[in-house]
N, C-alpha and C. Protein backbone atom coordinates (compact mmCIF):
# COMPACT_ATOMS: atom_id res chain seq x y z
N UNK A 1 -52.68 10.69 19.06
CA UNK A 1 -51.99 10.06 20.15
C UNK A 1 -50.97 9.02 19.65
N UNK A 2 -51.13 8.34 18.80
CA UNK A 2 -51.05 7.00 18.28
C UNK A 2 -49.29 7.97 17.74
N UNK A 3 -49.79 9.13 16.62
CA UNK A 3 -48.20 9.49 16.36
C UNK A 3 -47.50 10.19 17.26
N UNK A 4 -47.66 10.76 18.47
CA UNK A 4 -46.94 11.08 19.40
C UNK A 4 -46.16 9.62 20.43
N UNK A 5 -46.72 8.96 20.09
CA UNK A 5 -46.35 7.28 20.75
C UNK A 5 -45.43 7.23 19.60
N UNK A 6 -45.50 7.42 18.32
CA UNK A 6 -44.21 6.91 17.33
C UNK A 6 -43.07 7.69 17.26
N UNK A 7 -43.23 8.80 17.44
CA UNK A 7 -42.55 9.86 17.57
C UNK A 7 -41.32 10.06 18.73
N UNK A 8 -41.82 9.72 19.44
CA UNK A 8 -41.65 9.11 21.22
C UNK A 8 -40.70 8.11 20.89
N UNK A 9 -40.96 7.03 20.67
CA UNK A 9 -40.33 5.59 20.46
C UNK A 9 -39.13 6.01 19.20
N UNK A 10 -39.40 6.76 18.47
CA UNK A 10 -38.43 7.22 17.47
C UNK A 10 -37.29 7.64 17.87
N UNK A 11 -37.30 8.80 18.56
CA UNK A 11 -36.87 9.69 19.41
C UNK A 11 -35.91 8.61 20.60
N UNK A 12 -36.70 7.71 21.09
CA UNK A 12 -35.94 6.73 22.17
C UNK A 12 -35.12 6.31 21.42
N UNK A 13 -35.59 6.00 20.12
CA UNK A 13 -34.44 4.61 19.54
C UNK A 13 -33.53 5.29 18.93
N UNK A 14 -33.10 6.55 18.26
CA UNK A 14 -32.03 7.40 18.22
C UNK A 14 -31.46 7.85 19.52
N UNK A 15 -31.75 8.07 20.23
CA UNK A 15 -31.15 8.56 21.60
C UNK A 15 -30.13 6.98 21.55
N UNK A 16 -30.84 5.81 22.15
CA UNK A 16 -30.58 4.77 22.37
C UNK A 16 -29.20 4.42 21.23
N UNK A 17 -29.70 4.61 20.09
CA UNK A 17 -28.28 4.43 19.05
C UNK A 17 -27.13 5.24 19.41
N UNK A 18 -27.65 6.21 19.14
CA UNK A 18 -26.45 7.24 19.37
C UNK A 18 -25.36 7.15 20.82
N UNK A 19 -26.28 6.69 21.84
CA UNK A 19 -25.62 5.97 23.18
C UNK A 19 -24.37 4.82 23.36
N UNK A 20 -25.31 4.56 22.20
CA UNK A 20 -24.69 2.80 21.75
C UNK A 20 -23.44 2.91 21.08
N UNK A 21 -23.56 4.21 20.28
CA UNK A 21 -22.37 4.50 18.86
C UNK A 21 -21.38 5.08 19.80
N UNK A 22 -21.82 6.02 20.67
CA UNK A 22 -20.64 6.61 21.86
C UNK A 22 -19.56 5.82 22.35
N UNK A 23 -20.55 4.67 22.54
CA UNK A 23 -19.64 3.76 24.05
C UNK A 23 -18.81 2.74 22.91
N UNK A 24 -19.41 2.82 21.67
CA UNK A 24 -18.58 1.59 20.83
C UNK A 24 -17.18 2.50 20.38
N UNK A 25 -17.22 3.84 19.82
CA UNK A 25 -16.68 4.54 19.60
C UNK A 25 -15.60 4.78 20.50
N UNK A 26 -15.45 5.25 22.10
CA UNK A 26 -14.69 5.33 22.81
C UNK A 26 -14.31 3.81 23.28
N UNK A 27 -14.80 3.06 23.04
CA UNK A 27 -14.12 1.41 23.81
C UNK A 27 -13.15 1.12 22.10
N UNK A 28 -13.66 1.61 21.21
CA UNK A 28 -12.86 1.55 20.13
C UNK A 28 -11.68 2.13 20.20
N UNK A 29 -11.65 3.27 20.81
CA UNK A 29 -10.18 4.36 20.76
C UNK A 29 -9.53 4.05 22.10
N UNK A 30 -10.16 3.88 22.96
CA UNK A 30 -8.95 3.52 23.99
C UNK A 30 -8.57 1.45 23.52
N UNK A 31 -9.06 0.85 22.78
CA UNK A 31 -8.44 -0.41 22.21
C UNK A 31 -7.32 -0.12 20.79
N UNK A 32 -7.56 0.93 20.31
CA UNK A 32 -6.62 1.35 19.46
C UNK A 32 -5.46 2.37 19.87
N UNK A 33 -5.99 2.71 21.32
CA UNK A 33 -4.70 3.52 22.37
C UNK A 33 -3.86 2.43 22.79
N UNK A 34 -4.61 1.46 23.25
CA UNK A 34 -4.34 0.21 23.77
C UNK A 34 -2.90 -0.56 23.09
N UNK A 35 -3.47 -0.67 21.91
CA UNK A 35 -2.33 -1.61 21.09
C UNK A 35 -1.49 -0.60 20.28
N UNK A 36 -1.60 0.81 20.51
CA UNK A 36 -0.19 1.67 20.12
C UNK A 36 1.01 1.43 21.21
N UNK A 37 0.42 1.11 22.62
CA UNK A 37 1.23 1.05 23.85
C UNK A 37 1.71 -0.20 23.48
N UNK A 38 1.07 -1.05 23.29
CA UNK A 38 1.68 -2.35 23.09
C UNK A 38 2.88 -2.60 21.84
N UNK A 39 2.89 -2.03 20.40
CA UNK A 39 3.24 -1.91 19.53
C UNK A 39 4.48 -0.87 19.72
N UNK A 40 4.70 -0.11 20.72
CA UNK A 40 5.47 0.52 21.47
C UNK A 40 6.37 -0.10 22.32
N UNK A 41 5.74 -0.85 23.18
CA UNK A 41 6.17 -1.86 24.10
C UNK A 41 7.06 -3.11 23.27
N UNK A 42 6.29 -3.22 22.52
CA UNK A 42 6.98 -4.59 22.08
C UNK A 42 8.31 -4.64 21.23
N UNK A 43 8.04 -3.20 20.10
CA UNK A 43 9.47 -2.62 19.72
C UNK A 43 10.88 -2.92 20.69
N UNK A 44 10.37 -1.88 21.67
CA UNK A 44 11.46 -1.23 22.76
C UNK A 44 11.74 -3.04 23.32
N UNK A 45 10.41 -4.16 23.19
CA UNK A 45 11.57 -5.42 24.37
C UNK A 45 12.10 -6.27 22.58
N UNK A 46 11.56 -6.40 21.57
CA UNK A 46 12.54 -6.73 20.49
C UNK A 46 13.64 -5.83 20.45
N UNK A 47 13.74 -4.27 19.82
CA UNK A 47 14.58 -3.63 19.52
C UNK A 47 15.58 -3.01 20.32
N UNK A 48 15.31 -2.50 21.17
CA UNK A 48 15.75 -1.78 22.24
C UNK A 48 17.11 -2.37 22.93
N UNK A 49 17.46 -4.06 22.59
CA UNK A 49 18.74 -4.22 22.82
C UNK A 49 19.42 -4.06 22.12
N UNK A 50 19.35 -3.59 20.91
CA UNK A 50 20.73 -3.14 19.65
C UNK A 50 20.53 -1.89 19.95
N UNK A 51 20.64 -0.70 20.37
CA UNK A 51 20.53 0.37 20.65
C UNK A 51 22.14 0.80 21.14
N UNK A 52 22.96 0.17 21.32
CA UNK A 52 23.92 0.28 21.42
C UNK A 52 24.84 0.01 20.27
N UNK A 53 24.45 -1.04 19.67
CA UNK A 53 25.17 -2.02 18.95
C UNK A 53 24.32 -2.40 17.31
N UNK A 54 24.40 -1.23 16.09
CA UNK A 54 24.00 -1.23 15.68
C UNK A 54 24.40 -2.77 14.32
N UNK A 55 25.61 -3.15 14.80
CA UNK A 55 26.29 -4.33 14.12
C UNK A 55 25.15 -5.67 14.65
N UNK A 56 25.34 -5.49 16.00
CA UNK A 56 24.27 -6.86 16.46
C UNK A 56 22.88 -6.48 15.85
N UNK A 57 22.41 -5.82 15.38
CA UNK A 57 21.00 -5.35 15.05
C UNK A 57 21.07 -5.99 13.49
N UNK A 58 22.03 -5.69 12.63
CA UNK A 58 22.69 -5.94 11.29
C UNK A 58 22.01 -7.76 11.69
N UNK A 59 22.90 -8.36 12.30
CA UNK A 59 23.16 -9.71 12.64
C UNK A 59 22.38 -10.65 12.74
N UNK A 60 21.32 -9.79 13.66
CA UNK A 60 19.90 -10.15 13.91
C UNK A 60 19.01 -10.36 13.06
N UNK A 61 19.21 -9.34 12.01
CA UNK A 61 18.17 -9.27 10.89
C UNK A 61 18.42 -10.08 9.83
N UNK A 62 19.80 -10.59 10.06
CA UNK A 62 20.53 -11.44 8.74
C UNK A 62 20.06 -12.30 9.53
N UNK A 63 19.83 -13.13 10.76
CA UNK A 63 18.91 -14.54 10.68
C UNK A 63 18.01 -14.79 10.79
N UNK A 64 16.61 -13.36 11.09
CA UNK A 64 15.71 -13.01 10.32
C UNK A 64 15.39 -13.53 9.49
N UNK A 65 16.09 -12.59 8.24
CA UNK A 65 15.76 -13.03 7.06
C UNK A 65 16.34 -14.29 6.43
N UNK A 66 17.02 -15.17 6.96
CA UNK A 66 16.94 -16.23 6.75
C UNK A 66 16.42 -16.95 7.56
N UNK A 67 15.29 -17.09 8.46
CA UNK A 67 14.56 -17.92 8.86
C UNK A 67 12.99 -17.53 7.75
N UNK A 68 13.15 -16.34 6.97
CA UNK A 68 11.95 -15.74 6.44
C UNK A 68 12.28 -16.66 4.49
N UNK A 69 13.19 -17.41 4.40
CA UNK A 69 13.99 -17.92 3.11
C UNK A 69 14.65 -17.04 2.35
N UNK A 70 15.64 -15.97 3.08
CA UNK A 70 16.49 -15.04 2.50
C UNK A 70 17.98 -15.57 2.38
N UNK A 71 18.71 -16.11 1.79
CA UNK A 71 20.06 -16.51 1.72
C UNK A 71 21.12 -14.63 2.00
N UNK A 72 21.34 -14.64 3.02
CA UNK A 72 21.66 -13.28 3.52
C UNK A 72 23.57 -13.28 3.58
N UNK A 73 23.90 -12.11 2.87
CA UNK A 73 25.60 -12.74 3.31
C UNK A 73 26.00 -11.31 3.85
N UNK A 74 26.85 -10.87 4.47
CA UNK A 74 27.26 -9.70 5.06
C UNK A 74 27.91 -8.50 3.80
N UNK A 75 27.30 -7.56 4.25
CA UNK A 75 28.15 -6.76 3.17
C UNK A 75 29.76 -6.45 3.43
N UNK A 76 30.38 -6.04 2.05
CA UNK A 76 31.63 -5.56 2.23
C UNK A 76 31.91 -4.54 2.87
N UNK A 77 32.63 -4.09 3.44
CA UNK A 77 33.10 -2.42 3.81
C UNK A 77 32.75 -1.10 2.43
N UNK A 78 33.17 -1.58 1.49
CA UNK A 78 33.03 -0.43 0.37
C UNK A 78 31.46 -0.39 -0.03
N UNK A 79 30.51 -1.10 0.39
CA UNK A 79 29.12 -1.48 0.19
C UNK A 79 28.57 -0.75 1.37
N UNK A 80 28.92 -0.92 2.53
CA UNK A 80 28.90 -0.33 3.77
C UNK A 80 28.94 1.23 3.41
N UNK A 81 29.73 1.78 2.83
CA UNK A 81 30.15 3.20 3.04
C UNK A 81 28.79 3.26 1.94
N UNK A 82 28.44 3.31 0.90
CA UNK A 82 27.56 3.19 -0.14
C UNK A 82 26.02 3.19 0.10
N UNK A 83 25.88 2.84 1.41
CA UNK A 83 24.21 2.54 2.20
C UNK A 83 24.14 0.98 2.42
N UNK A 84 24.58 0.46 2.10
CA UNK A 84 24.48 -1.38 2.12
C UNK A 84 24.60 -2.11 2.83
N UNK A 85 24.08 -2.25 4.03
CA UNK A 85 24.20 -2.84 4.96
C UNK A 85 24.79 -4.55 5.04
N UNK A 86 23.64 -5.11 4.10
CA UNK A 86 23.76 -6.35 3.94
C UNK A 86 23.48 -6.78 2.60
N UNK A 87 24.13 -7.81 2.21
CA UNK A 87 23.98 -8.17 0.72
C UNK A 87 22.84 -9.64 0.83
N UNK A 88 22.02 -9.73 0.14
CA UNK A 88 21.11 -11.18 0.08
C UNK A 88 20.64 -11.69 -1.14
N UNK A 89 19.96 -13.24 -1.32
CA UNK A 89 20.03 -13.78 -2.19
C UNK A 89 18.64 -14.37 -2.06
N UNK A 90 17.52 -14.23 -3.20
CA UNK A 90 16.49 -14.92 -2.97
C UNK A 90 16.61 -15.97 -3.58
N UNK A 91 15.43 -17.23 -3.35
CA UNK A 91 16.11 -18.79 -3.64
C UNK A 91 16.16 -18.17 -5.32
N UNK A 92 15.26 -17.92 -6.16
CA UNK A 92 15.00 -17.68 -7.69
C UNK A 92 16.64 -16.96 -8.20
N UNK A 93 17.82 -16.52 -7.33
CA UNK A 93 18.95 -16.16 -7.58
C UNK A 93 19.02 -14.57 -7.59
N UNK A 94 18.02 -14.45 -7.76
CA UNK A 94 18.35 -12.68 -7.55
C UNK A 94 18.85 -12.22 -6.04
N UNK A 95 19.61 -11.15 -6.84
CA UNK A 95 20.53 -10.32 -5.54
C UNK A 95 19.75 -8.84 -4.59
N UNK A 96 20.32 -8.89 -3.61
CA UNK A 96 19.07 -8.11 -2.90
C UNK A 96 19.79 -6.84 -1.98
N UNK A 97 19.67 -6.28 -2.22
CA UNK A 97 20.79 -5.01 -1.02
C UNK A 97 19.97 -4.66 0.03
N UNK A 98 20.16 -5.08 1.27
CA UNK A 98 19.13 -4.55 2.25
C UNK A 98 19.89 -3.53 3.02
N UNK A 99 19.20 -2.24 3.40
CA UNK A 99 19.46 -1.32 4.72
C UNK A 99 18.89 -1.54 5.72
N UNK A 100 19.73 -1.71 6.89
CA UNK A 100 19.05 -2.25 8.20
C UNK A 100 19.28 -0.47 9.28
N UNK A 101 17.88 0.58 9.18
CA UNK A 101 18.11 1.35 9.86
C UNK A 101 18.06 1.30 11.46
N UNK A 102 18.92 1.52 12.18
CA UNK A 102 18.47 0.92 13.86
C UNK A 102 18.44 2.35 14.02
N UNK A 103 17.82 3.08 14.85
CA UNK A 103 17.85 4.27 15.66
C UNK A 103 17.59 4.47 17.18
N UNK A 104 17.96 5.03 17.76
CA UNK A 104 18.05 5.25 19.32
C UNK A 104 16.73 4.79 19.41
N UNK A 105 16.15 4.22 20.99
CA UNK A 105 14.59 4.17 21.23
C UNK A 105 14.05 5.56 21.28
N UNK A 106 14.62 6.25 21.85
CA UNK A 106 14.35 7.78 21.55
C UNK A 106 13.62 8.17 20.38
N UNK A 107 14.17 8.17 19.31
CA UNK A 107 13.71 8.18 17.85
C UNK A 107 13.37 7.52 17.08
N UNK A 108 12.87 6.96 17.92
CA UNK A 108 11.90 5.88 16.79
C UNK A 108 10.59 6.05 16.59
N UNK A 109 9.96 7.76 16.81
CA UNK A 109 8.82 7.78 16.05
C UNK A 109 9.36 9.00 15.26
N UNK A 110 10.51 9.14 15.09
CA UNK A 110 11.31 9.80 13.80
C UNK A 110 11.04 9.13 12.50
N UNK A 111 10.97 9.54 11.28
CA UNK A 111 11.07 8.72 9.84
C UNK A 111 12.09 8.82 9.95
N UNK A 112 12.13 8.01 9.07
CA UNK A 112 13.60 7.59 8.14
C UNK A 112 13.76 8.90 7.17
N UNK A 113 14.82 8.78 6.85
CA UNK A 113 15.38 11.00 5.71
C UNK A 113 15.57 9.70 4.49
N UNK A 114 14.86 10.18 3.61
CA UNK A 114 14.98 9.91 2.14
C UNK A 114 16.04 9.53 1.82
N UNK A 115 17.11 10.20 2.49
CA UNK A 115 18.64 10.62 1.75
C UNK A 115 19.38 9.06 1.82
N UNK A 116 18.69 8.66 3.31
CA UNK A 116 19.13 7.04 3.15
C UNK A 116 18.14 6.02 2.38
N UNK A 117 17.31 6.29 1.72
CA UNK A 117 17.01 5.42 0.48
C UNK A 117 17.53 6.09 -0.37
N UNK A 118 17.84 7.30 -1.05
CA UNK A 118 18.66 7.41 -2.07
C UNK A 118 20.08 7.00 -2.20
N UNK A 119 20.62 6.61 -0.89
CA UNK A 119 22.26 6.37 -1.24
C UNK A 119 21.97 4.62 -1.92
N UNK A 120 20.83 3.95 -0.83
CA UNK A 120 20.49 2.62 -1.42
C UNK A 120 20.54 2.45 -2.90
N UNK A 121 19.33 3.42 -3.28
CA UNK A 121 19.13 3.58 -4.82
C UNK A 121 20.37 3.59 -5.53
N UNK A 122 21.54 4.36 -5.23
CA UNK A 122 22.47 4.97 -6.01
C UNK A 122 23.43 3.38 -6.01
N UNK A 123 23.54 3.00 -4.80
CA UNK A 123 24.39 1.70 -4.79
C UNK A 123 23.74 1.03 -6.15
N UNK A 124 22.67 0.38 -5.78
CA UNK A 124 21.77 -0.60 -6.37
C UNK A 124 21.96 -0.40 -7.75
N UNK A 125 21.65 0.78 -8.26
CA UNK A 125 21.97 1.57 -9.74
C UNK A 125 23.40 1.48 -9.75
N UNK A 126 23.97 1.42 -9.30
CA UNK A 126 25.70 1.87 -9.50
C UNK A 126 26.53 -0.49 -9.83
N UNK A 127 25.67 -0.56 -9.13
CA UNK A 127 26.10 -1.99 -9.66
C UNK A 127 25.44 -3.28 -10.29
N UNK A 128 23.99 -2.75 -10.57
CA UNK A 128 23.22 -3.51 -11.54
C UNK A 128 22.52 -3.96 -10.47
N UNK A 129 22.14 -4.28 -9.24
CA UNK A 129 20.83 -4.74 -8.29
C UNK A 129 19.36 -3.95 -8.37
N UNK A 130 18.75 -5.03 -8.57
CA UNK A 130 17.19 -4.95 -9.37
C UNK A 130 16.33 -4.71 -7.56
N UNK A 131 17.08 -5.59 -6.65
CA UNK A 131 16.06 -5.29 -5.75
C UNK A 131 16.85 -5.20 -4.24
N UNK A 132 15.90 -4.19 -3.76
CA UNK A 132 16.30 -3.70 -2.61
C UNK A 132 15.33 -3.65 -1.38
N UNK A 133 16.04 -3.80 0.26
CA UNK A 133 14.97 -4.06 1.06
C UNK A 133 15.43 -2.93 2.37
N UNK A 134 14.54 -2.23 2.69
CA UNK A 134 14.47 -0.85 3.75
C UNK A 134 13.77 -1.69 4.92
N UNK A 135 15.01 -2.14 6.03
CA UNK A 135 14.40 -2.24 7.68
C UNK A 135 14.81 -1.11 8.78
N UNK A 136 13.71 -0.56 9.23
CA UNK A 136 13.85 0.51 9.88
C UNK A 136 12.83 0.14 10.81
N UNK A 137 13.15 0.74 11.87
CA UNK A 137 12.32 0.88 12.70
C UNK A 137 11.17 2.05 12.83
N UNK A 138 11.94 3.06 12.42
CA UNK A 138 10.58 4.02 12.73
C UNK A 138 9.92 4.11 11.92
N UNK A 139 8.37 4.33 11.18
CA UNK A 139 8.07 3.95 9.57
C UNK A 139 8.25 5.55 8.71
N UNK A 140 8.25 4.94 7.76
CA UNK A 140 8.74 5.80 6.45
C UNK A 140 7.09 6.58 5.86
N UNK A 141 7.66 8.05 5.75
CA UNK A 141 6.88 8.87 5.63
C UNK A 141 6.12 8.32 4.09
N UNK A 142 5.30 9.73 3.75
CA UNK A 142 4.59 9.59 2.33
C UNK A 142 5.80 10.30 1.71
N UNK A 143 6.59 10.90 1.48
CA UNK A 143 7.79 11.26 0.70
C UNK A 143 8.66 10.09 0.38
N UNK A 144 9.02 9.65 1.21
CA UNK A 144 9.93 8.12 1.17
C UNK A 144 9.14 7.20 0.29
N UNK A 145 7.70 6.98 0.56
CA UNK A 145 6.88 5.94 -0.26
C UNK A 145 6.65 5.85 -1.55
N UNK A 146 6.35 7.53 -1.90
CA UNK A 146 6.81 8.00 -2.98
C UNK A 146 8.01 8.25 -3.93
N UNK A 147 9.06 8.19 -3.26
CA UNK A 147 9.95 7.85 -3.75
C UNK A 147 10.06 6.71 -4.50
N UNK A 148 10.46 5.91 -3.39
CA UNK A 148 10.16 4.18 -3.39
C UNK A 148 9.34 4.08 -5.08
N UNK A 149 7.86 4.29 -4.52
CA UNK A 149 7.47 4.52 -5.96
C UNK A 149 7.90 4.50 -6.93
N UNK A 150 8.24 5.82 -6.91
CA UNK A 150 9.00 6.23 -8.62
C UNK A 150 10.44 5.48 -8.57
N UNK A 151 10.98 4.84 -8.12
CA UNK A 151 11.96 4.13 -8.64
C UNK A 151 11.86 2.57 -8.98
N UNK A 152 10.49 2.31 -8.45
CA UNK A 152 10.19 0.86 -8.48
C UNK A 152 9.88 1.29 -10.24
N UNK A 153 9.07 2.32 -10.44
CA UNK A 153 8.76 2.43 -12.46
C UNK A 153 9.72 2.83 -13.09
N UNK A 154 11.15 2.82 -12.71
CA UNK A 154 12.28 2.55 -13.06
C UNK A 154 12.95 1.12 -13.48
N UNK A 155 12.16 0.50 -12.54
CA UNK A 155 12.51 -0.75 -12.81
C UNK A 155 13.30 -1.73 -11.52
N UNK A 156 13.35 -0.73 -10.79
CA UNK A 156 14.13 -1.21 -9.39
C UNK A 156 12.58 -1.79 -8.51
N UNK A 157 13.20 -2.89 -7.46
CA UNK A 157 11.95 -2.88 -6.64
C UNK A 157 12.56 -3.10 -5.23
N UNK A 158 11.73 -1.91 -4.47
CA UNK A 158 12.00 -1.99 -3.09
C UNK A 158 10.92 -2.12 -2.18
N UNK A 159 11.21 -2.79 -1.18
CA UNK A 159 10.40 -3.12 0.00
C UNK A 159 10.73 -2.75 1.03
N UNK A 160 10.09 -2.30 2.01
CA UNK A 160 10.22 -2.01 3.46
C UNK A 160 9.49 -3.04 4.07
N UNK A 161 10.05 -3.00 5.68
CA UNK A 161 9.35 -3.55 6.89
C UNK A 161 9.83 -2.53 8.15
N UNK A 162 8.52 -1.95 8.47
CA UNK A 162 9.27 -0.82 9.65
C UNK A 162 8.84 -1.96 11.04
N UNK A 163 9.19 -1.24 12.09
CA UNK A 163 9.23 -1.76 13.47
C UNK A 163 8.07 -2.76 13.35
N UNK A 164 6.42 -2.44 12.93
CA UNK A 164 5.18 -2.79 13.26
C UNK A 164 5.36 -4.15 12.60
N UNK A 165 5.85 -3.89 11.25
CA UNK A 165 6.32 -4.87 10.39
C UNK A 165 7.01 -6.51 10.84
N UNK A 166 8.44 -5.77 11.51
CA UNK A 166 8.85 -7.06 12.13
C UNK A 166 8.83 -7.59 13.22
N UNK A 167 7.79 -6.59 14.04
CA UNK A 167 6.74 -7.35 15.02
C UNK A 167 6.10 -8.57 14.53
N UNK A 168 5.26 -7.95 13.88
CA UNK A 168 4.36 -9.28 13.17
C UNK A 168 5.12 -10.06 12.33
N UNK A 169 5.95 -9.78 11.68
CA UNK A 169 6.96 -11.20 11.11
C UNK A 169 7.10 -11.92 12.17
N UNK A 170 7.71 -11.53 13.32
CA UNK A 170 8.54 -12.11 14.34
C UNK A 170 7.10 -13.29 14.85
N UNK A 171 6.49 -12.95 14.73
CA UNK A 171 4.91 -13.40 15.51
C UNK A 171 4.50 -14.45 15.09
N UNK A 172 4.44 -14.21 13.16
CA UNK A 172 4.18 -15.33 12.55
C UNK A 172 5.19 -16.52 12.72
N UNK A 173 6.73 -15.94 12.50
CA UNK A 173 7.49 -17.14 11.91
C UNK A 173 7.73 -18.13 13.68
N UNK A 174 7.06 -17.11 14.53
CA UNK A 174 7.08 -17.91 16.16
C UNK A 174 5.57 -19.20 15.83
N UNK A 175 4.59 -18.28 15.41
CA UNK A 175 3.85 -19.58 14.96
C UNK A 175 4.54 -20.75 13.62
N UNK A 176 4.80 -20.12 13.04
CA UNK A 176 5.36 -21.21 11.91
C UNK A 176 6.49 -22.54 12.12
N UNK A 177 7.75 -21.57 12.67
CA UNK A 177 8.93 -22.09 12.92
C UNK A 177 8.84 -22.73 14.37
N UNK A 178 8.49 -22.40 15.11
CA UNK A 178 8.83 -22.67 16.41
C UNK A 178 8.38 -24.06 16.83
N UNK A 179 7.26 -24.68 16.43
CA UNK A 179 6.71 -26.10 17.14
C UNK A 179 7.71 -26.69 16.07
N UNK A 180 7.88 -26.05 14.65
CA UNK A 180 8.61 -27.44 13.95
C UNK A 180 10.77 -27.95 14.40
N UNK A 181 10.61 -26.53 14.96
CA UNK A 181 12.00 -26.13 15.13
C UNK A 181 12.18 -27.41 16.18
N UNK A 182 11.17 -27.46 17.51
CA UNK A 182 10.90 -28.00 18.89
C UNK A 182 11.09 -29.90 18.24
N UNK A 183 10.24 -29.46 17.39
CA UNK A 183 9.51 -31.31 16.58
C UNK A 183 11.00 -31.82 16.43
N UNK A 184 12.37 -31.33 15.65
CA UNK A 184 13.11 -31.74 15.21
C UNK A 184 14.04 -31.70 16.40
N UNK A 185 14.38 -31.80 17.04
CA UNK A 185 15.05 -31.22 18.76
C UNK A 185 14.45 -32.69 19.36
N UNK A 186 12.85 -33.06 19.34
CA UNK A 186 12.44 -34.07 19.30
C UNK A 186 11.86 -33.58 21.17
N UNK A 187 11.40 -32.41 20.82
CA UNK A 187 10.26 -31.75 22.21
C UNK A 187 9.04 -32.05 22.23
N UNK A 188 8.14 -32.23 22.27
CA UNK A 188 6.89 -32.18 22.41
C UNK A 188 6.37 -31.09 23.07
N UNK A 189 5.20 -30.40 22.94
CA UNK A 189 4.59 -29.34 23.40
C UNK A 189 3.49 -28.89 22.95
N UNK A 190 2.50 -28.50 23.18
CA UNK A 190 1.17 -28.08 22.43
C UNK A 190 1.10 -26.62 22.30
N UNK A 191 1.01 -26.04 20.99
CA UNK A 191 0.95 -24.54 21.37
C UNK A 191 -0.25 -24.31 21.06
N UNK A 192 -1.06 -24.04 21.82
CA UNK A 192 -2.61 -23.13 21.30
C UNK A 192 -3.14 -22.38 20.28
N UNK A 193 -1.94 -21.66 19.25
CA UNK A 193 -2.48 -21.77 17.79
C UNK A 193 -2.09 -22.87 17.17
N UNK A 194 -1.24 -23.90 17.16
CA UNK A 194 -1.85 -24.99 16.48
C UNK A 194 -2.71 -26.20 16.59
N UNK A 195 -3.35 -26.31 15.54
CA UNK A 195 -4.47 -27.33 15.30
C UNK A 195 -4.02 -28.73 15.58
């Protein structure tokens, strides 16, 4: 009797888990459905106004990256034709070639085509720049990464930030920058992530 009572209770407490693993499992996937909509959403209200205006998108990202400590200067026209969107300067003096890809909201769960990190590459190689930076919105496949790769053991080094990317930049440097930006303006305000 005694092991049909354990057996029993065994039997309950797997049922019972497995119940438990269900409901964690699906409250898991619709919270990870959840914040694709959002990560979607939030693109389209950052990005979605350069969609016209792929110069203002350029513009945007050049004070970006200098609110991120990028000394950013506009590229030339002949740099332009080359893949080069923008030319930049980290404080240590090195020079930096960034591509700023904007694409329709439409296509922005399109990758990025290789072919525009290779024209990067070819610039970068063609005039002695050690480092290079890929902003795109839609993210970059495992071919592209790989790429990337093998040219960084060349000796080149490149970085990306796709859409998800400068979401969360944008997020942090709102916590970072923003109360001190307010402090010097001489605002007062309490923001709830800071201490």
């Amino acid at each position: 009797m005694n092991y049909l009572l354990g057996l029993i209770t065994v039997m309950a407490s797997i049922l019972a888990v497995d119940r438990l693993y269900t409901w964690y499992s699906k409250r898991y996937e619709k919270m990870r459905t959840e914040l694709e909509v959002l990560k979607v959403v939030a693109k389209h209200e950052c990005f979605g106004k350069f969609k016209n205006d792929p110069k203002q998108f350029e513009q945007w990202i050049a004070k970006l990256l200098a609110l991120m400590g990028l000394q950013v200067v506009q590229a030339s026209p002949a740099l332009k034709e080359s893949g080069v969107d923008l030319t930049g300067q980290y404080k240590d003096g090195k020079i930096v070639y960034i591509k700023c890809n904007l694409e329709n909201p439409e296509k922005w769960d399109n990758e990025i085509d290789k072919g525009e990190v290779q024209k990067l590459v070819g610039a970068m190689i063609g005039d002695g720049v050690k480092n290079g930076l890929i902003i795109t919105i839609p993210p970059l496949n495992d071919k592209v990464k790989n790429y990337i790769s093998s040219v960084s053991q060349e000796g080149l080094t490149i970085k990306y930030m796709d859409g998800d990317d400068l979401v969360e930049e944008l997020y942090s440097l709102r916590q970072a920058k923003l109360p001190e930006m307010l402090e010097r303006l001489g605002i007062t305000f309490h923001f709830p992530w800071r201490k």
